[in-house]
C-alpha atoms as a PDB file:
ATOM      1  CA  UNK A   1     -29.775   3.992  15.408  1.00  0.00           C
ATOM      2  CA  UNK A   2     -26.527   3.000  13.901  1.00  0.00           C
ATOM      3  CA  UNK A   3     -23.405   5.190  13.172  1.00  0.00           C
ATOM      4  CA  UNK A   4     -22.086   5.633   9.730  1.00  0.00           C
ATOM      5  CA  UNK A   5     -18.604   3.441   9.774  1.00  0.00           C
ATOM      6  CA  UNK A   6     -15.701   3.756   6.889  1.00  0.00           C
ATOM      7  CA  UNK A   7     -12.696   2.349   6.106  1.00  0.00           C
ATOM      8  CA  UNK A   8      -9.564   4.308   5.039  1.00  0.00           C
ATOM      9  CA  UNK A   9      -6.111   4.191   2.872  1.00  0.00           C
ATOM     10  CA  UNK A  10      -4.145   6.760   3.898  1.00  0.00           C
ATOM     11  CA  UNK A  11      -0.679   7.475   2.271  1.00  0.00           C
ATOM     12  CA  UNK A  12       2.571   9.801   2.333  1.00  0.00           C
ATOM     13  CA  UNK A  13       3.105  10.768  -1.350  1.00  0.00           C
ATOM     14  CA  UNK A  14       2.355   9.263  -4.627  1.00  0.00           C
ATOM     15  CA  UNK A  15       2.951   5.533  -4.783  1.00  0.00           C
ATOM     16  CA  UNK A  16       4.137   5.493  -1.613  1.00  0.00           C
ATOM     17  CA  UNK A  17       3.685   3.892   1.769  1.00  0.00           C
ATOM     18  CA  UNK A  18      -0.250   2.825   2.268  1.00  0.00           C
ATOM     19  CA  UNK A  19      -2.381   2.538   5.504  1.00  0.00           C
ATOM     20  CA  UNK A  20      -5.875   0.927   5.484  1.00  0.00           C
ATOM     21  CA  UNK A  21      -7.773   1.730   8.710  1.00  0.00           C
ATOM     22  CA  UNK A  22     -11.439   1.462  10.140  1.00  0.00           C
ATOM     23  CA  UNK A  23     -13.220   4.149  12.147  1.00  0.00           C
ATOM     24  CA  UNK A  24     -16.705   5.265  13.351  1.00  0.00           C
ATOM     25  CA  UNK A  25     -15.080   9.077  13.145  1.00  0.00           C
ATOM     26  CA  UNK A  26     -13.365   9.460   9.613  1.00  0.00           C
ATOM     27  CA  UNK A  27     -12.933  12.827  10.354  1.00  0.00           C
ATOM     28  CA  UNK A  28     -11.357  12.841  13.680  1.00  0.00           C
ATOM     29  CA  UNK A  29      -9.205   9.932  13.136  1.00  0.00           C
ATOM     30  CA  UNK A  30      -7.460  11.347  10.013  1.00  0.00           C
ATOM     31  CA  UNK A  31      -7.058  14.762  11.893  1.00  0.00           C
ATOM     32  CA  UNK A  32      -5.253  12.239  14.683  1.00  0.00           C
ATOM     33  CA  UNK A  33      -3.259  10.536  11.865  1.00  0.00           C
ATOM     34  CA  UNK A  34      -2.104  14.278  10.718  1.00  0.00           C
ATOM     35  CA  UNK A  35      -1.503  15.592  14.190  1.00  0.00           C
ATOM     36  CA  UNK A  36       0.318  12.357  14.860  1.00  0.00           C
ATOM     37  CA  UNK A  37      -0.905  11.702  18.251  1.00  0.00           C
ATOM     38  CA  UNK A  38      -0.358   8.515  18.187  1.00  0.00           C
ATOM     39  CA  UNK A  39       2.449   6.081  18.209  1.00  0.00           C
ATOM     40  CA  UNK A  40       2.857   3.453  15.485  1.00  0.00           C
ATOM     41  CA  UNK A  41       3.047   3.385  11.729  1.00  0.00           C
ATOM     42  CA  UNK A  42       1.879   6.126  10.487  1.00  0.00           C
ATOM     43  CA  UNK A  43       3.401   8.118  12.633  1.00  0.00           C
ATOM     44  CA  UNK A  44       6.373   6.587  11.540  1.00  0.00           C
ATOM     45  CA  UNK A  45       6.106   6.456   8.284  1.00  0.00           C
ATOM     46  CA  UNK A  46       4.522   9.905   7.859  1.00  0.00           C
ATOM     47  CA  UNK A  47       1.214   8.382   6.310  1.00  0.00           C
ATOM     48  CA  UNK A  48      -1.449  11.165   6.972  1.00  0.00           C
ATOM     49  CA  UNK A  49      -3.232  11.708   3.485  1.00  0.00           C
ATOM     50  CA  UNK A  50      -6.432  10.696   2.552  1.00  0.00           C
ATOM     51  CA  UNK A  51      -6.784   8.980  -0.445  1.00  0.00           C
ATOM     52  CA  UNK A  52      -9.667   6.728  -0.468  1.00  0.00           C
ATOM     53  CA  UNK A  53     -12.371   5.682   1.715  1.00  0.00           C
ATOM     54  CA  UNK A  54     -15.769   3.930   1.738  1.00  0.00           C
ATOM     55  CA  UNK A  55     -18.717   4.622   4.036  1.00  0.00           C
ATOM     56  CA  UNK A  56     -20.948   1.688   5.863  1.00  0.00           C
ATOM     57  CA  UNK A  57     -24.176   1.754   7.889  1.00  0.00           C
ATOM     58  CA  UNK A  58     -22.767  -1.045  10.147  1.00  0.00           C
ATOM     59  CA  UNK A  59     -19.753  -1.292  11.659  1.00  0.00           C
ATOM     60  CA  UNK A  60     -19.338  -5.134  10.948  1.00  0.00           C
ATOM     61  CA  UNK A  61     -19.270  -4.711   7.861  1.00  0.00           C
ATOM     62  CA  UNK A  62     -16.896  -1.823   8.143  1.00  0.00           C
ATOM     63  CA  UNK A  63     -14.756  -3.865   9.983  1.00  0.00           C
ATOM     64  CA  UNK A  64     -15.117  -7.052   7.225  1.00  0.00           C
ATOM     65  CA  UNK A  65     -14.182  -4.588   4.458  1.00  0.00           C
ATOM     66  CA  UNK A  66     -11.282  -3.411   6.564  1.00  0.00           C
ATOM     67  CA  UNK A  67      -9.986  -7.168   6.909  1.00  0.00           C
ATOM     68  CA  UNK A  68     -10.037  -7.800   3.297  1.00  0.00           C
ATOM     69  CA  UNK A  69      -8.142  -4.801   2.064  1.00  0.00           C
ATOM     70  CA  UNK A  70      -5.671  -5.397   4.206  1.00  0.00           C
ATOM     71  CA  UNK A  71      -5.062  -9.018   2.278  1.00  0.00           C
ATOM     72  CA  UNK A  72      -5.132  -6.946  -1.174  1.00  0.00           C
ATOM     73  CA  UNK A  73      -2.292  -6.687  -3.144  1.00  0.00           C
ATOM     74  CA  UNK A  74      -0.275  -3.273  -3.042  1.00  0.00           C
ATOM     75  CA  UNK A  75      -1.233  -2.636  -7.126  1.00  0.00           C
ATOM     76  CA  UNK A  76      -5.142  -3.546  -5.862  1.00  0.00           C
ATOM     77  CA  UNK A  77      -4.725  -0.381  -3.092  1.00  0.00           C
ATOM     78  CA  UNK A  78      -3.657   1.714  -5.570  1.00  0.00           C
ATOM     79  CA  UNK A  79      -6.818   0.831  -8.134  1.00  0.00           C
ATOM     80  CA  UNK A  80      -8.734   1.464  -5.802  1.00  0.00           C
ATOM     81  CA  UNK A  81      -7.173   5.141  -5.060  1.00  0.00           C
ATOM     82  CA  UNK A  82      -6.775   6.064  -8.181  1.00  0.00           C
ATOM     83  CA  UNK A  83     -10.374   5.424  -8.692  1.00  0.00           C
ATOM     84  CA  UNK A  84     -11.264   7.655  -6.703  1.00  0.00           C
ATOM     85  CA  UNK A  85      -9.026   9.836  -6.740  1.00  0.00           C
ATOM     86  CA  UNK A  86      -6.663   9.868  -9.943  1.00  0.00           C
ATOM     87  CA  UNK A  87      -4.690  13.119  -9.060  1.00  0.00           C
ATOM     88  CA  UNK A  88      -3.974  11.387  -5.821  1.00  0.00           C
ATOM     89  CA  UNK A  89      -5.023  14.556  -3.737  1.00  0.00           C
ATOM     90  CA  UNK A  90      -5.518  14.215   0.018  1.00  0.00           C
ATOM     91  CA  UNK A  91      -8.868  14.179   0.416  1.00  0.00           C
ATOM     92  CA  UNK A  92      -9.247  15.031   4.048  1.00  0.00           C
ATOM     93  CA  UNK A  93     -10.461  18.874   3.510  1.00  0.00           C
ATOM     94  CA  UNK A  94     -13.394  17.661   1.198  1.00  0.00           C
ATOM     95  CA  UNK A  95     -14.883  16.003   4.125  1.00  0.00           C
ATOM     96  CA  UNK A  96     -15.852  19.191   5.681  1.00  0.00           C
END
């Protein structure tokens, strides 16, 4: 049976600094990105809202996706955000 997969753009305010991640755990890891348990950017940076994400049956593919966002231009993230998610709300409480 395979686990659901997503990949992630987290950011800090409006138009400001972007993350694009890859979990198996969506939930969990943006609760660790908020709680700032771990070292690195976005702890750094203070990147802990949720403001886009897409959901895979495989993991590979997950991880492909991932790959390619990362090579998108800055002005492509935020299409894809606003999207979504025009207002630019942290979506992290709608996933419950």
């Amino acid at each position: 049976m395979n686990r659901q997969s997503y990949i992630y753009i987290l950011f800090n305010k409006k138009y400001g600094t972007l993350y694009v991640g890859v979990t198996s755990d969506l939930q969990k890891r943006i609760y660790e990105h908020k709680a700032k348990v771990v070292e690195g950017f976005t702890k750094k940076y203070g990147v802990d809202k949720l403001g886009y994400y897409e959901v895979f049956d495989d993991i590979t593919e997950a991880i492909k996706r991932e790959k390619k966002l990362k090579k998108y231009y800055r002005r492509q993230k935020i299409a894809l955000i606003e999207k979504m998610n025009p207002n630019w709300q942290d979506l992290y409480n709608s996933l419950f």
